[in-house]
C-alpha atoms as a PDB file:
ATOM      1  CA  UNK A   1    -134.833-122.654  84.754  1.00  0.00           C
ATOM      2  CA  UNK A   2    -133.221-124.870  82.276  1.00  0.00           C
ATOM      3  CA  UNK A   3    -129.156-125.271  82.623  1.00  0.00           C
ATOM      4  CA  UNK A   4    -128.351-123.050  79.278  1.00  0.00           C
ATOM      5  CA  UNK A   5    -131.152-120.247  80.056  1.00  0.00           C
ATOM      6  CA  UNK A   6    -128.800-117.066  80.937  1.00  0.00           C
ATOM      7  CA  UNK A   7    -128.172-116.644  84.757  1.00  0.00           C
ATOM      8  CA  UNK A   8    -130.257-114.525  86.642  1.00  0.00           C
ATOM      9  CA  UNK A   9    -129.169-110.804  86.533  1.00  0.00           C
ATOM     10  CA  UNK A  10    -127.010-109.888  89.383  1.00  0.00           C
ATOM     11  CA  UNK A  11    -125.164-112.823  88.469  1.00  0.00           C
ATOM     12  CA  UNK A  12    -124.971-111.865  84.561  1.00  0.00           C
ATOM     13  CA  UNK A  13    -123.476-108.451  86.003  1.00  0.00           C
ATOM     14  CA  UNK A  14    -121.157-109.601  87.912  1.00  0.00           C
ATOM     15  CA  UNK A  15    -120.050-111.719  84.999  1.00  0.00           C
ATOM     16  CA  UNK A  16    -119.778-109.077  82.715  1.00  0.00           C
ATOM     17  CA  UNK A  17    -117.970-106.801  84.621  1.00  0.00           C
ATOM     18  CA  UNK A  18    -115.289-109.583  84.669  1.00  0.00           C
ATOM     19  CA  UNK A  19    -115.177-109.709  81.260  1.00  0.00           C
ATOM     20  CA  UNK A  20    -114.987-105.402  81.551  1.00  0.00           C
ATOM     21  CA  UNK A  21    -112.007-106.272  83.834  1.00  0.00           C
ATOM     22  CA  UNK A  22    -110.013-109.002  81.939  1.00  0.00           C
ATOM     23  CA  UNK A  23    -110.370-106.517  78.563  1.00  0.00           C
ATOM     24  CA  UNK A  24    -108.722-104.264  80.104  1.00  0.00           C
ATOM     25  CA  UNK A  25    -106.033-106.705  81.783  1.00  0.00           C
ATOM     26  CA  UNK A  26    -105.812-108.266  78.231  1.00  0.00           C
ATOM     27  CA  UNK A  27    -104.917-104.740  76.674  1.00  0.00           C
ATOM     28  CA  UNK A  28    -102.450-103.483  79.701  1.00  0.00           C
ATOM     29  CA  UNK A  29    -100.241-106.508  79.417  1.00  0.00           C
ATOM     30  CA  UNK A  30    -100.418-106.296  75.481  1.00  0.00           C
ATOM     31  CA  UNK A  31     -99.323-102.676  75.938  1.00  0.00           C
ATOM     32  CA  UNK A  32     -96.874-103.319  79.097  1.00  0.00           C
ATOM     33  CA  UNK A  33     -99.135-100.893  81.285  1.00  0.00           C
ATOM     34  CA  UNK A  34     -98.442-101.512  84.635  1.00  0.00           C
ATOM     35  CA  UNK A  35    -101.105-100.803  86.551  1.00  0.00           C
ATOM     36  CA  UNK A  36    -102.034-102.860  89.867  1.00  0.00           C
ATOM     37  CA  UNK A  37    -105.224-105.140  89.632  1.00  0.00           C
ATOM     38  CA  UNK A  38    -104.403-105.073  85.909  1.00  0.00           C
ATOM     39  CA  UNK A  39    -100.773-106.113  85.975  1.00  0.00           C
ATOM     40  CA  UNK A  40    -100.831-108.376  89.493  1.00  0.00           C
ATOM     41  CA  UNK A  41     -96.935-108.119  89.371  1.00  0.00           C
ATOM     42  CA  UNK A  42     -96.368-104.680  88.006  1.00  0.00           C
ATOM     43  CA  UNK A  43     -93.782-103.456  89.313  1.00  0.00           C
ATOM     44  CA  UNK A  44     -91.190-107.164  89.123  1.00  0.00           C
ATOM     45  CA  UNK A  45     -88.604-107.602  86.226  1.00  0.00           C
ATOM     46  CA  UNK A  46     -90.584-108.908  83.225  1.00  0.00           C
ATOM     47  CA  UNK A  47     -89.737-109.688  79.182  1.00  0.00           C
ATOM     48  CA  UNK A  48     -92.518-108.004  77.038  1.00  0.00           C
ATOM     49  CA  UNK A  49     -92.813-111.279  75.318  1.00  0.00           C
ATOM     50  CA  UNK A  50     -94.352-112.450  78.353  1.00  0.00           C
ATOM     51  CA  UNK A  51     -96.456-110.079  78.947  1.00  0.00           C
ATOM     52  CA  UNK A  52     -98.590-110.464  75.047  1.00  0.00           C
ATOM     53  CA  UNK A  53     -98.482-114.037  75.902  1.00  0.00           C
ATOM     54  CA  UNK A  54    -100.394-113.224  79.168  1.00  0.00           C
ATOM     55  CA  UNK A  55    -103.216-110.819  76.852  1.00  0.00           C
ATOM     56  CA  UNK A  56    -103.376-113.967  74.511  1.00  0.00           C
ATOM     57  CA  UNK A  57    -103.925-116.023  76.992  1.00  0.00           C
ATOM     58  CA  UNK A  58    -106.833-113.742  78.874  1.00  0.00           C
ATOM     59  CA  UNK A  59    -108.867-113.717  76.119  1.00  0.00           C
ATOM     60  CA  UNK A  60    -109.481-117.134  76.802  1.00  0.00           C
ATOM     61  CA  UNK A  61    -110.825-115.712  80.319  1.00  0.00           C
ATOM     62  CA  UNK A  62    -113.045-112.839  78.326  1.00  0.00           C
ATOM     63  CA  UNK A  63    -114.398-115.574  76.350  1.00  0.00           C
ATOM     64  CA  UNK A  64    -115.594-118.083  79.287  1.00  0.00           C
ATOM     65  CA  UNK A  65    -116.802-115.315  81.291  1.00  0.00           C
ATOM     66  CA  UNK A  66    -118.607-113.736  78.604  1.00  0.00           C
ATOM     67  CA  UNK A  67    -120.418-117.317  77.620  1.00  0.00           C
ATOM     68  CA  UNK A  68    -120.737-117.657  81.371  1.00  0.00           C
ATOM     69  CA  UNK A  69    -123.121-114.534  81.294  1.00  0.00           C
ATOM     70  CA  UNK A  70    -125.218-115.980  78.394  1.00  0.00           C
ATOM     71  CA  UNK A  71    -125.258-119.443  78.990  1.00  0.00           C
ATOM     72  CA  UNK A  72    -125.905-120.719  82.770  1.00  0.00           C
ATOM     73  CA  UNK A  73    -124.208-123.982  81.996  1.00  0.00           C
ATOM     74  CA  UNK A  74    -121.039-122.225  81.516  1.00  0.00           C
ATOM     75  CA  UNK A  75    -120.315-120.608  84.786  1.00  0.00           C
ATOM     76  CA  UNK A  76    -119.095-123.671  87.069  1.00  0.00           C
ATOM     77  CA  UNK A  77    -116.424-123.448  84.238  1.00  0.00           C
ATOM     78  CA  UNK A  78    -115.855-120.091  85.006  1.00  0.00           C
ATOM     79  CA  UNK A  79    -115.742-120.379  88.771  1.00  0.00           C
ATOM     80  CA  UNK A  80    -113.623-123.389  88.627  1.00  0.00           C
ATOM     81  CA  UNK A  81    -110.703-121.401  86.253  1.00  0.00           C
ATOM     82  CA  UNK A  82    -111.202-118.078  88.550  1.00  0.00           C
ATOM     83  CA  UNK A  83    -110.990-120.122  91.871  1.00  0.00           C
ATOM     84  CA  UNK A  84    -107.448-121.870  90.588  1.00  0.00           C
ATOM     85  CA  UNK A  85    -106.222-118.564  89.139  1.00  0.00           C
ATOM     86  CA  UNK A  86    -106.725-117.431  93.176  1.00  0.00           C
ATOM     87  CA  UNK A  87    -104.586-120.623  93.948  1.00  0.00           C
ATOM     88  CA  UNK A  88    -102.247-120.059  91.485  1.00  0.00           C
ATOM     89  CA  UNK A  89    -101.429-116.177  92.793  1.00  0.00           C
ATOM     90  CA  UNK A  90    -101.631-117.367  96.316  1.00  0.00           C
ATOM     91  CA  UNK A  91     -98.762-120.052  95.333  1.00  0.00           C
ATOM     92  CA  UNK A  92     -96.560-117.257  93.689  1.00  0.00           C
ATOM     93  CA  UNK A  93     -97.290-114.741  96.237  1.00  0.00           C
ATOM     94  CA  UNK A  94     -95.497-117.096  98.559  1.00  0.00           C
ATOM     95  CA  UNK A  95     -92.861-118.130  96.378  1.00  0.00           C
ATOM     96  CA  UNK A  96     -89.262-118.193  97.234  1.00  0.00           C
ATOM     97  CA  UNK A  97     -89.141-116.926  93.221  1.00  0.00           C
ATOM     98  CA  UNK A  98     -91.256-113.835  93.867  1.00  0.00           C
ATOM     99  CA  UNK A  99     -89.133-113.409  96.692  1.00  0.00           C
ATOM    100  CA  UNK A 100     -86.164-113.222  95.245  1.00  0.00           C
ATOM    101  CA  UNK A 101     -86.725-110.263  92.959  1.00  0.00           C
ATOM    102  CA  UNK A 102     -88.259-108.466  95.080  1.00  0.00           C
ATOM    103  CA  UNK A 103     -85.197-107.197  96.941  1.00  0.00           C
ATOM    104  CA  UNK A 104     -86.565-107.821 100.737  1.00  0.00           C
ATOM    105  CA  UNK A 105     -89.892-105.705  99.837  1.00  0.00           C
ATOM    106  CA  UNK A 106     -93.059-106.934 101.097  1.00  0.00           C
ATOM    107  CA  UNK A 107     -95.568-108.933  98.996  1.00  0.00           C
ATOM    108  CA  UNK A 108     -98.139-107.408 100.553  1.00  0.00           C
ATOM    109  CA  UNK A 109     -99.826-105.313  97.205  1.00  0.00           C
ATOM    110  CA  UNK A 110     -99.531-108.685  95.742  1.00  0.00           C
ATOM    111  CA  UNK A 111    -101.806-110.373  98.713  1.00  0.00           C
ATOM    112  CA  UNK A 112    -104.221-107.621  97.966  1.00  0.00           C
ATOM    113  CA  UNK A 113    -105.094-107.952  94.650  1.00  0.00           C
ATOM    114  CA  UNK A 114    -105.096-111.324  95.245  1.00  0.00           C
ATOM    115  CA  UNK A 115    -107.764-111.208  97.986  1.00  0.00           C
ATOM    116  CA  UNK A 116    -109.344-108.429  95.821  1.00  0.00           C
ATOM    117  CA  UNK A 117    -109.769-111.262  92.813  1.00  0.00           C
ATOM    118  CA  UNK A 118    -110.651-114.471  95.801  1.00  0.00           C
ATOM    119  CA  UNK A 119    -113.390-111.513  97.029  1.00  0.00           C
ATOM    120  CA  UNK A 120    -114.590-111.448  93.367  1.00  0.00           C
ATOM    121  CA  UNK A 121    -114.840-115.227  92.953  1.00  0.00           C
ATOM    122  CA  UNK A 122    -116.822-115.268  96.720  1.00  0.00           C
ATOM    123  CA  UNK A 123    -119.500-113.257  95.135  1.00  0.00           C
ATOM    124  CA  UNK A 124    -119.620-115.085  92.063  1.00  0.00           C
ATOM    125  CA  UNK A 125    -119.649-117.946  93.659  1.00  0.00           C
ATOM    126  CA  UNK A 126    -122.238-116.997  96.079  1.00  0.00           C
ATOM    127  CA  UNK A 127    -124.896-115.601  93.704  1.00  0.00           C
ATOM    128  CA  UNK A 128    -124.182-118.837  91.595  1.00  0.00           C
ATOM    129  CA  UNK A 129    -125.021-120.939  95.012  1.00  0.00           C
ATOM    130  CA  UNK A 130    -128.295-118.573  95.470  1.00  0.00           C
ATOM    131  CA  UNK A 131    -130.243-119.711  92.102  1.00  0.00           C
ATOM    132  CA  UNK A 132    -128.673-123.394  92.727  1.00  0.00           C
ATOM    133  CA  UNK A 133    -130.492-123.022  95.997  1.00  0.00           C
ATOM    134  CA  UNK A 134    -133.799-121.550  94.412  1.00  0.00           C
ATOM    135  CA  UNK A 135    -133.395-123.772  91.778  1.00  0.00           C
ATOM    136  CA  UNK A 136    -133.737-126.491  94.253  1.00  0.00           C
ATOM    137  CA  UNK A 137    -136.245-124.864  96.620  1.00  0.00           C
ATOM    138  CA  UNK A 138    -138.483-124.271  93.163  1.00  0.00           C
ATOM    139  CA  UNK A 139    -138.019-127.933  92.041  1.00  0.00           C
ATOM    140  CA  UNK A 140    -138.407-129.354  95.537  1.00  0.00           C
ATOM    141  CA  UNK A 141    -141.984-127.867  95.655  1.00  0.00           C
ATOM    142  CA  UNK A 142    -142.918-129.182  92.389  1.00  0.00           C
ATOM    143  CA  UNK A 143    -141.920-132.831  93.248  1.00  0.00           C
ATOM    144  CA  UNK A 144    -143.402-132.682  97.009  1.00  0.00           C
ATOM    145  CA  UNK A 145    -146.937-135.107  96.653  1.00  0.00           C
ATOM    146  CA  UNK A 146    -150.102-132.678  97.526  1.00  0.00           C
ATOM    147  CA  UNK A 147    -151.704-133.560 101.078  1.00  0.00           C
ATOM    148  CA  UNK A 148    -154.822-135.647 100.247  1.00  0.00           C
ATOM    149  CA  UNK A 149    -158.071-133.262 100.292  1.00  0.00           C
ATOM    150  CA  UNK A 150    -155.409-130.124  99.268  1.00  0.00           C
ATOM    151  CA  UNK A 151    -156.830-127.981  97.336  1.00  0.00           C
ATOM    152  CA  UNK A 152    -160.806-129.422  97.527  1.00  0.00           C
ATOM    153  CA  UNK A 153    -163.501-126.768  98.509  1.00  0.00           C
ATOM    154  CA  UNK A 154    -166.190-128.627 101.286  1.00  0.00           C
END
């Protein structure tokens, strides 16, 4: 399989259903929605300027994933900006900032989504190391020298 030939298709699902997910992320924080998984921090003091900002800035996530799905080469992009999103909510969830608007409540719907999301990136990333893997095995074979007499009827 040649690096831009589209991923194989449980990996092309999965990709598209993120781009599913982050158009409807886009649209909820364009619309101030606040709806957990699609607003992480939905229910934490916000400026709706912030919040369009955040849609602008998704589409940017739509249009990697989406490319991702159509173009093989693309998706080590895509895992690498999902994987440091995961990072990045992991560092806020723990934040003394997050923290302090909370009021004492637990940041424990926060953790969940976030886990929900690193679960997401898991399976990308694991169907993504499956066809490196074939990819390997396949090319491995090819380049492994025949045993002399193979194939030769007595």
């Amino acid at each position: 399989m040649a690096n831009n030939d589209r991923p194989p298709v449980l990996l092309r699902l999965a990709l598209w259903a993120g781009v599913a997910y982050f158009c409807c992320m886009a649209v909820a924080h364009f619309f101030g929605l606040k709806y957990p998984l699609l607003f992480i921090y939905y229910d934490v003091p916000f400026y709706a300027y912030q919040d369009k900002i955040i849609s602008f800035a998704v589409v940017a996530y739509v249009c990697l994933f989406a490319t991702a799905a159509l173009h093989r080469s693309a998706v080590p992009a895509a895992l690498v900006a999902l994987g440091v999103t995961v990072l990045g909510l992991s560092a806020v969830n723990a934040s003394e900032a997050l923290g302090s608007v909370l009021d004492g409540r637990s940041t424990l719907v926060y953790w969940l989504q976030t886990g929900l999301i690193a679960a997401y990136f898991a399976l990308l990333l694991g169907l993504y190391a499956a066809i490196r893997r074939a990819g390997s095995a396949a090319s491995g074979a090819a380049a492994r020298p025949r045993p002399r007499g193979a194939g030769r009827r007595s």
